[in-house]
N, C-alpha and C. Protein backbone atom coordinates (compact mmCIF):
# COMPACT_ATOMS: atom_id res chain seq x y z
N UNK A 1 -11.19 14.14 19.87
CA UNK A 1 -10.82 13.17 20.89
C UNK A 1 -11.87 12.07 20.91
N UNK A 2 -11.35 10.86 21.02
CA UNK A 2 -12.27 9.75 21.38
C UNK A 2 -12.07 8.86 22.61
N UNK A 3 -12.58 8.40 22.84
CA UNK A 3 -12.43 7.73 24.52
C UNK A 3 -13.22 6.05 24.17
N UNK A 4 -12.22 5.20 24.91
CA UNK A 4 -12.65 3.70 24.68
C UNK A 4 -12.88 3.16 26.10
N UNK A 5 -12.85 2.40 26.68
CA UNK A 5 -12.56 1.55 27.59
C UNK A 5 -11.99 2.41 28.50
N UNK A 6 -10.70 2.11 28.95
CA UNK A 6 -9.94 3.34 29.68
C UNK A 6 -8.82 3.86 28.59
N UNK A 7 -9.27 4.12 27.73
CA UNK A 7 -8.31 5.19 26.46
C UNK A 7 -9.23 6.22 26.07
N UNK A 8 -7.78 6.97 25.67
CA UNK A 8 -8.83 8.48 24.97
C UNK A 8 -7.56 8.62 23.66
N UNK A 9 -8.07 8.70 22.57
CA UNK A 9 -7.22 9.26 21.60
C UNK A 9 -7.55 10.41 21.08
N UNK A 10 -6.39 11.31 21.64
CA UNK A 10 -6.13 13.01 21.11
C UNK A 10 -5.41 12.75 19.68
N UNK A 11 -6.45 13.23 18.93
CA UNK A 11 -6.71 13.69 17.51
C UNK A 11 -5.71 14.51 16.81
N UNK A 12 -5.30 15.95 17.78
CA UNK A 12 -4.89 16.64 17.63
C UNK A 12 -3.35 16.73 18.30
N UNK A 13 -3.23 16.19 19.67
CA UNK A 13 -1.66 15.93 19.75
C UNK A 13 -1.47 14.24 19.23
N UNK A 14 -1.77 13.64 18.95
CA UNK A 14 -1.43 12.25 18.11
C UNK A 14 -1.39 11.44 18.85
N UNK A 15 -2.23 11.54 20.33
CA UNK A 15 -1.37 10.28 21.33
C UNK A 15 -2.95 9.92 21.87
N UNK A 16 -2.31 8.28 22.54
CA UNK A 16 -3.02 7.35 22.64
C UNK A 16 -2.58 7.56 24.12
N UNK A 17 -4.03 7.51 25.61
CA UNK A 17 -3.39 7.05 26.33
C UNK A 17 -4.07 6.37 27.44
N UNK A 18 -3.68 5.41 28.01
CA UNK A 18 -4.75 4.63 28.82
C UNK A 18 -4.65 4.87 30.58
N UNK A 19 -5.89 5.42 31.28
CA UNK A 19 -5.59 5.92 32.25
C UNK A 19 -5.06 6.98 32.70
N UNK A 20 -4.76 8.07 31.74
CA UNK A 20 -3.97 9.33 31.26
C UNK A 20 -2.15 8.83 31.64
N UNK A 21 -1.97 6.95 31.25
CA UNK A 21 -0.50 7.23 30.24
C UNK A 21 -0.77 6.98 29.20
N UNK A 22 0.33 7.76 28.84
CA UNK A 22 0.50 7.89 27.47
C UNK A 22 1.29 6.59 26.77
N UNK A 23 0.35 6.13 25.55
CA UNK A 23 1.23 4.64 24.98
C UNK A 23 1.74 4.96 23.59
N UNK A 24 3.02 4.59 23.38
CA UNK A 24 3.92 5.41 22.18
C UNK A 24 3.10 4.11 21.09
N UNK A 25 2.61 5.47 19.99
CA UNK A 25 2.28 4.32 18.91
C UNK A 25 3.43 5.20 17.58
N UNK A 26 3.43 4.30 16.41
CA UNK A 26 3.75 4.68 15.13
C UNK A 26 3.10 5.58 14.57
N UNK A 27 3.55 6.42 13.11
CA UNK A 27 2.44 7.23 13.02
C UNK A 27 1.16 5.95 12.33
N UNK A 28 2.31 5.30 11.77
CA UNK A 28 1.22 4.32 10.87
C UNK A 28 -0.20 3.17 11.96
N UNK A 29 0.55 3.31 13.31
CA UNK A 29 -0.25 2.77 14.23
C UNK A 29 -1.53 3.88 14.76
N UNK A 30 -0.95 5.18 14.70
CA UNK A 30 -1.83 6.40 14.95
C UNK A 30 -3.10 6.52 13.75
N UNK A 31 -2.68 6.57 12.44
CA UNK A 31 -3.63 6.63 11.72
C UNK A 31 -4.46 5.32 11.52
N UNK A 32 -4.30 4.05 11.22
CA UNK A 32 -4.99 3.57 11.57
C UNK A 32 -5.91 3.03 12.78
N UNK A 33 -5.35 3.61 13.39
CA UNK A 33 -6.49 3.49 14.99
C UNK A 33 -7.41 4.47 14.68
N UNK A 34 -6.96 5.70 14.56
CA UNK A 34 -7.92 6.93 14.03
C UNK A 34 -8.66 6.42 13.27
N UNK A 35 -8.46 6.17 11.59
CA UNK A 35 -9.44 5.63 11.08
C UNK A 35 -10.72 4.67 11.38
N UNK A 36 -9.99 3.41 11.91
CA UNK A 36 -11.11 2.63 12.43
C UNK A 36 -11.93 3.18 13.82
N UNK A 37 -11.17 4.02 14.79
CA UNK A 37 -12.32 4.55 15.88
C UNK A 37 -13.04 5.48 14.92
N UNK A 38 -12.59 6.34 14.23
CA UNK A 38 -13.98 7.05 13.70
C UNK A 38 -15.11 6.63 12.76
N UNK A 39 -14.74 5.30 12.63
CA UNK A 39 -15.85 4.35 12.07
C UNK A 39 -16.13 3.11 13.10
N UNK A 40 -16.85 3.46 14.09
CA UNK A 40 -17.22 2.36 15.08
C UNK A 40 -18.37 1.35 14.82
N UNK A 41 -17.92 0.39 14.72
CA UNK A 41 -18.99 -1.20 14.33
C UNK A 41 -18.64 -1.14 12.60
N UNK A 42 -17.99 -0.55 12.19
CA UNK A 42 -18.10 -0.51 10.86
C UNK A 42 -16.63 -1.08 10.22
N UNK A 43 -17.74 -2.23 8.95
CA UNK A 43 -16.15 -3.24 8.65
C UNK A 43 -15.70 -2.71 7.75
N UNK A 44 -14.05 -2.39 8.04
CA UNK A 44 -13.00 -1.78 6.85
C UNK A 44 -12.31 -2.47 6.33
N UNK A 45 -12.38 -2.90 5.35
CA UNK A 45 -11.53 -3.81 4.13
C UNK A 45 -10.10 -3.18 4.40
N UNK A 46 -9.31 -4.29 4.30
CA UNK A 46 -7.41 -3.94 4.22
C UNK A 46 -6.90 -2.93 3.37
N UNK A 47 -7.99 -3.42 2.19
CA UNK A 47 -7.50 -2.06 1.13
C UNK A 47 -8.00 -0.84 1.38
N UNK A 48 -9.29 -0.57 1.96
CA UNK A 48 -9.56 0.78 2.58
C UNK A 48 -8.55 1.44 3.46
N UNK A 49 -7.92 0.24 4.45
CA UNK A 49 -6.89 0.41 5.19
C UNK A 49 -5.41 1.13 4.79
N UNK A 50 -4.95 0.30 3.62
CA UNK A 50 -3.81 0.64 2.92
C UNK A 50 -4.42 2.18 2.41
N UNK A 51 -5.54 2.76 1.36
CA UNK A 51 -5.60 3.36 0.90
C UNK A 51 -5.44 4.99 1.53
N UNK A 52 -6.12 4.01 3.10
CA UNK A 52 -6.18 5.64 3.77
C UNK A 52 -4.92 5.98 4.47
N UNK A 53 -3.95 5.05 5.05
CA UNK A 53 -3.28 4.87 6.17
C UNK A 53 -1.80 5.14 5.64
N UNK A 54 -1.49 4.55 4.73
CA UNK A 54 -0.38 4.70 4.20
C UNK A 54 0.00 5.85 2.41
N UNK A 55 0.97 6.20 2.83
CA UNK A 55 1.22 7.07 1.78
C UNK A 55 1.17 6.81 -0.12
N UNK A 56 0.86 7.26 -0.82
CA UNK A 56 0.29 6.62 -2.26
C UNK A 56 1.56 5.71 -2.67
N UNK A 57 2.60 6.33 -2.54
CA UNK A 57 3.86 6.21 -2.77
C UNK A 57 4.63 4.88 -2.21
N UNK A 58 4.22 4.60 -1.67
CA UNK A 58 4.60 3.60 -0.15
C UNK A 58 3.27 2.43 0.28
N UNK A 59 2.36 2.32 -0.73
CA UNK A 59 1.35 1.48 -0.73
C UNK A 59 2.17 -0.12 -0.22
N UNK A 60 1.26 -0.59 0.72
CA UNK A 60 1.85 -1.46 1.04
C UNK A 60 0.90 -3.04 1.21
N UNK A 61 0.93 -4.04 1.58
CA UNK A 61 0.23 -5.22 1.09
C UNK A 61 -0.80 -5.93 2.85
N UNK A 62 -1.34 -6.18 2.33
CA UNK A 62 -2.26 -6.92 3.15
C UNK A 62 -1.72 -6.93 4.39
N UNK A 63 -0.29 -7.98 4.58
CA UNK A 63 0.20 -8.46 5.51
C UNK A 63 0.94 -7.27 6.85
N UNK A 64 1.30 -6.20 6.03
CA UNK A 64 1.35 -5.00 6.46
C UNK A 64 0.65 -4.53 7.43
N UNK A 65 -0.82 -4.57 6.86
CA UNK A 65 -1.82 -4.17 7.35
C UNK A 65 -2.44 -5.05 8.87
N UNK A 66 -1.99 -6.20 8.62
CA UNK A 66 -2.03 -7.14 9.48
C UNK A 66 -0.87 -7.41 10.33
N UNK A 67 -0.30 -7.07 10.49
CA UNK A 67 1.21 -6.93 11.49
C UNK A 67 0.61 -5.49 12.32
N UNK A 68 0.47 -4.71 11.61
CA UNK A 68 -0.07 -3.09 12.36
C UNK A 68 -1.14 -3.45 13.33
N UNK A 69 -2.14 -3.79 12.69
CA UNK A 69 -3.19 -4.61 13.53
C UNK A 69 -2.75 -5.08 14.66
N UNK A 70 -1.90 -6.62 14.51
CA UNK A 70 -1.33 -7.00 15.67
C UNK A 70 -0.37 -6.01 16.53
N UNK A 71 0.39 -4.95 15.95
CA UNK A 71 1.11 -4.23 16.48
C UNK A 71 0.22 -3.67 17.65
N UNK A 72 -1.11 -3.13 17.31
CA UNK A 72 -1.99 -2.16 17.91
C UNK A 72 -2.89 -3.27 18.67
N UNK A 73 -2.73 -4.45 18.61
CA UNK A 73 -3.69 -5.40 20.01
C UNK A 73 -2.94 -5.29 21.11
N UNK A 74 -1.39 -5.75 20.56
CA UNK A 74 -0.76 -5.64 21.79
C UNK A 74 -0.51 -4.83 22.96
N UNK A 75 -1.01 -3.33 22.34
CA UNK A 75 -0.57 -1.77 23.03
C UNK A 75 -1.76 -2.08 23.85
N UNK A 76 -3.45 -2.49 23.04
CA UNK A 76 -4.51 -1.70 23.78
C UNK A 76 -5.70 -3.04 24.06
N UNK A 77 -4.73 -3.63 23.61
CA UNK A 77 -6.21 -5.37 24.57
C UNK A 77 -5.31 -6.22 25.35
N UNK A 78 -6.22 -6.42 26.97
CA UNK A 78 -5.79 -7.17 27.42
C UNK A 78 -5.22 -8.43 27.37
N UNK A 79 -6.24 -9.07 26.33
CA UNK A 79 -5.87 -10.31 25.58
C UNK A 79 -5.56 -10.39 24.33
N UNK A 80 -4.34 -9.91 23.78
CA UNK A 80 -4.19 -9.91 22.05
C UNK A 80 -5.36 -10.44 21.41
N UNK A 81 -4.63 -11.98 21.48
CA UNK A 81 -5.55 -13.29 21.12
C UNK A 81 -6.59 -13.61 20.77
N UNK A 82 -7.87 -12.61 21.70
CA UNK A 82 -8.92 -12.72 21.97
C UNK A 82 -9.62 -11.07 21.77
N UNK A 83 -8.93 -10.31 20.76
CA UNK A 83 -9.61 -9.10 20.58
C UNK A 83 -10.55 -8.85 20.99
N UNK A 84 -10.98 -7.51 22.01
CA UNK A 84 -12.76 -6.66 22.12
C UNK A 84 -13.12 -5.25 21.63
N UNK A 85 -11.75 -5.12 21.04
CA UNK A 85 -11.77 -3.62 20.59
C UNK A 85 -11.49 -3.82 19.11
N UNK A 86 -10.83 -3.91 18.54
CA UNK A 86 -10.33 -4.17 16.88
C UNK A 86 -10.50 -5.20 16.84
N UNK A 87 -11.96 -6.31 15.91
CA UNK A 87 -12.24 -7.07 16.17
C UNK A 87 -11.84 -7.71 14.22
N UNK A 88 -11.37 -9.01 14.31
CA UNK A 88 -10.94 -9.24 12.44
C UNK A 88 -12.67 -10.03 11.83
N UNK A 89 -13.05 -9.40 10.96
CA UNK A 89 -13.96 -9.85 9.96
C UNK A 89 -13.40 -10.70 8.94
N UNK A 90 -13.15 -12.17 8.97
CA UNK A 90 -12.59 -12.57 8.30
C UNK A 90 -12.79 -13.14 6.66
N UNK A 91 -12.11 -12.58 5.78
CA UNK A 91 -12.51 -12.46 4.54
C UNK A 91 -12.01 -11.59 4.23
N UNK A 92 -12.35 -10.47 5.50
CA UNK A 92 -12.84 -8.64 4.38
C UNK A 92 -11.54 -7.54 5.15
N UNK A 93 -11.85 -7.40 6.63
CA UNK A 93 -10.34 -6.71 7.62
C UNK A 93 -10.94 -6.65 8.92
N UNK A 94 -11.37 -5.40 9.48
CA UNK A 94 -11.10 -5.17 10.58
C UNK A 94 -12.84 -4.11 10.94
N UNK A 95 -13.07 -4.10 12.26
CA UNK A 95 -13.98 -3.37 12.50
C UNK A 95 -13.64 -2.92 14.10
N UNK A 96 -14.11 -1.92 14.61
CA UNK A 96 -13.64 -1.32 15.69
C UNK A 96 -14.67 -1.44 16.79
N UNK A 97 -14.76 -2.00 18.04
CA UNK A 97 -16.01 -2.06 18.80
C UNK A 97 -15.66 -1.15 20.02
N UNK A 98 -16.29 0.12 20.14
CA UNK A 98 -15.66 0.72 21.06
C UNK A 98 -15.85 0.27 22.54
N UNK A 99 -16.92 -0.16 22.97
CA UNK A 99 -17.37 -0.96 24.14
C UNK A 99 -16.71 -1.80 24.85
N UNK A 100 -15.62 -2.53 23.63
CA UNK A 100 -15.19 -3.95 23.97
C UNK A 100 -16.05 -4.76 24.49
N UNK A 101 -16.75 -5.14 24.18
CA UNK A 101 -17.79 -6.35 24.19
C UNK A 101 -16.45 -7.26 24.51
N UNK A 102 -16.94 -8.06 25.77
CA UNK A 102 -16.07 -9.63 26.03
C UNK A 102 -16.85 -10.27 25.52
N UNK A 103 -15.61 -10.88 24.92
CA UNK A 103 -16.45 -12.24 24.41
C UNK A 103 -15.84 -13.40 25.08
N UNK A 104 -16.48 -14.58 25.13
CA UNK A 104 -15.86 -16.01 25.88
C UNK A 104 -14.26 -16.61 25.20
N UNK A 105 -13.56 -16.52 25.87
CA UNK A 105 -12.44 -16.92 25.41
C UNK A 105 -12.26 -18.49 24.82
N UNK A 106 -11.32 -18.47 23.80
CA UNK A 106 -11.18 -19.77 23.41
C UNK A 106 -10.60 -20.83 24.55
N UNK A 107 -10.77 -22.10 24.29
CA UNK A 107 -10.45 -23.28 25.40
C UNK A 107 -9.00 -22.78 25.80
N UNK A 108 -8.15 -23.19 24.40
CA UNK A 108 -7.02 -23.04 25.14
C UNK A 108 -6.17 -21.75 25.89
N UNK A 109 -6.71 -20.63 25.16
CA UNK A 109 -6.32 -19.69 25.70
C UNK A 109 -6.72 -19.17 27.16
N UNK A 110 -7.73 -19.75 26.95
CA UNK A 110 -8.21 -19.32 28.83
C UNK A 110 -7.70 -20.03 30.05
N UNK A 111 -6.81 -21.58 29.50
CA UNK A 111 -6.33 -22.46 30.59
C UNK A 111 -4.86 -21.69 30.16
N UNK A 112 -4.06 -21.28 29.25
CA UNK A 112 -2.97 -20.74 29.19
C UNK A 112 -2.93 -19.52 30.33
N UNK A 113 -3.95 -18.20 29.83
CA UNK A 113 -4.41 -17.66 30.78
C UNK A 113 -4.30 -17.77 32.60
N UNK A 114 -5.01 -18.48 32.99
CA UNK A 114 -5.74 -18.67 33.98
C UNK A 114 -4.88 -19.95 34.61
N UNK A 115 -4.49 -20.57 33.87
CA UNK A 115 -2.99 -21.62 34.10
C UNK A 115 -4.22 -22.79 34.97
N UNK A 116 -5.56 -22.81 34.15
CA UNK A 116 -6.89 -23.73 34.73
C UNK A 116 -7.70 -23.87 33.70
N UNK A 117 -8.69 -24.36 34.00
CA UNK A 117 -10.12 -24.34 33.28
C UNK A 117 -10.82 -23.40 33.41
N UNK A 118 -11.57 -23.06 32.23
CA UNK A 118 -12.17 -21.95 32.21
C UNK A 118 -13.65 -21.96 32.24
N UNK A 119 -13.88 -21.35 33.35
CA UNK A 119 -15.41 -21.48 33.37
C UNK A 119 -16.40 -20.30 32.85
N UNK A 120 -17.39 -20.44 32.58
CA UNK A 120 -18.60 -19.68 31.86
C UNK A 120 -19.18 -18.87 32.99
């Protein structure tokens, strides 16, 4: 079991859940969350991603990997947009910050947000 923010992911029954609900993921959304929480701060290349996550048989491409990603912001960050938990290393893939470190939101997203200006 691992525990984030207000999530805990059971290892062993396969579920993700925030606040003890439970949030329906894929299996392909399950294993890669697994993977990257059990490597915390640590950057995983797409192809590490594909290699571990998906079946040999069923290898699948970058963009894949990046739709799942987005699949899995939407379930477990407040702000897609503005990731604090699955954070993108761009170049290489993805790294996992269990803390969620906030970070300052971009201009426009914070007046979309906040339907204002965003202050520091």
């Amino acid at each position: 079991m691992a525990q984030f923010g207000e999530f805990s992911l059971d290892f062993r029954k396969m579920e993700l859940c925030r606040a003890d609900q439970p949030i329906g993921l894929t299996l392909q959304e399950f294993k890669v969350l697994k993977f990257l929480v059990c490597r915390p701060r640590v950057v995983v290349s797409r192809q590490k991603l594909i290699v571990s996550a998906w079946p040999r048989r069923k290898r699948s491409s970058y963009r894949t990997v990046d739709n799942c990603i987005a699949k899995l912001r939407q379930k477990i960050e407040n702000h897609p947009d503005c990731p604090v938990f699955i954070r993108t290393v761009h170049g290489v893939g993805y790294k996992f910050v269990p803390e969620g470190t906030v970070r300052r939101l971009p201009q426009n997203l914070a007046e979309h947000i906040s339907g204002g200006t965003w202050e520091s």
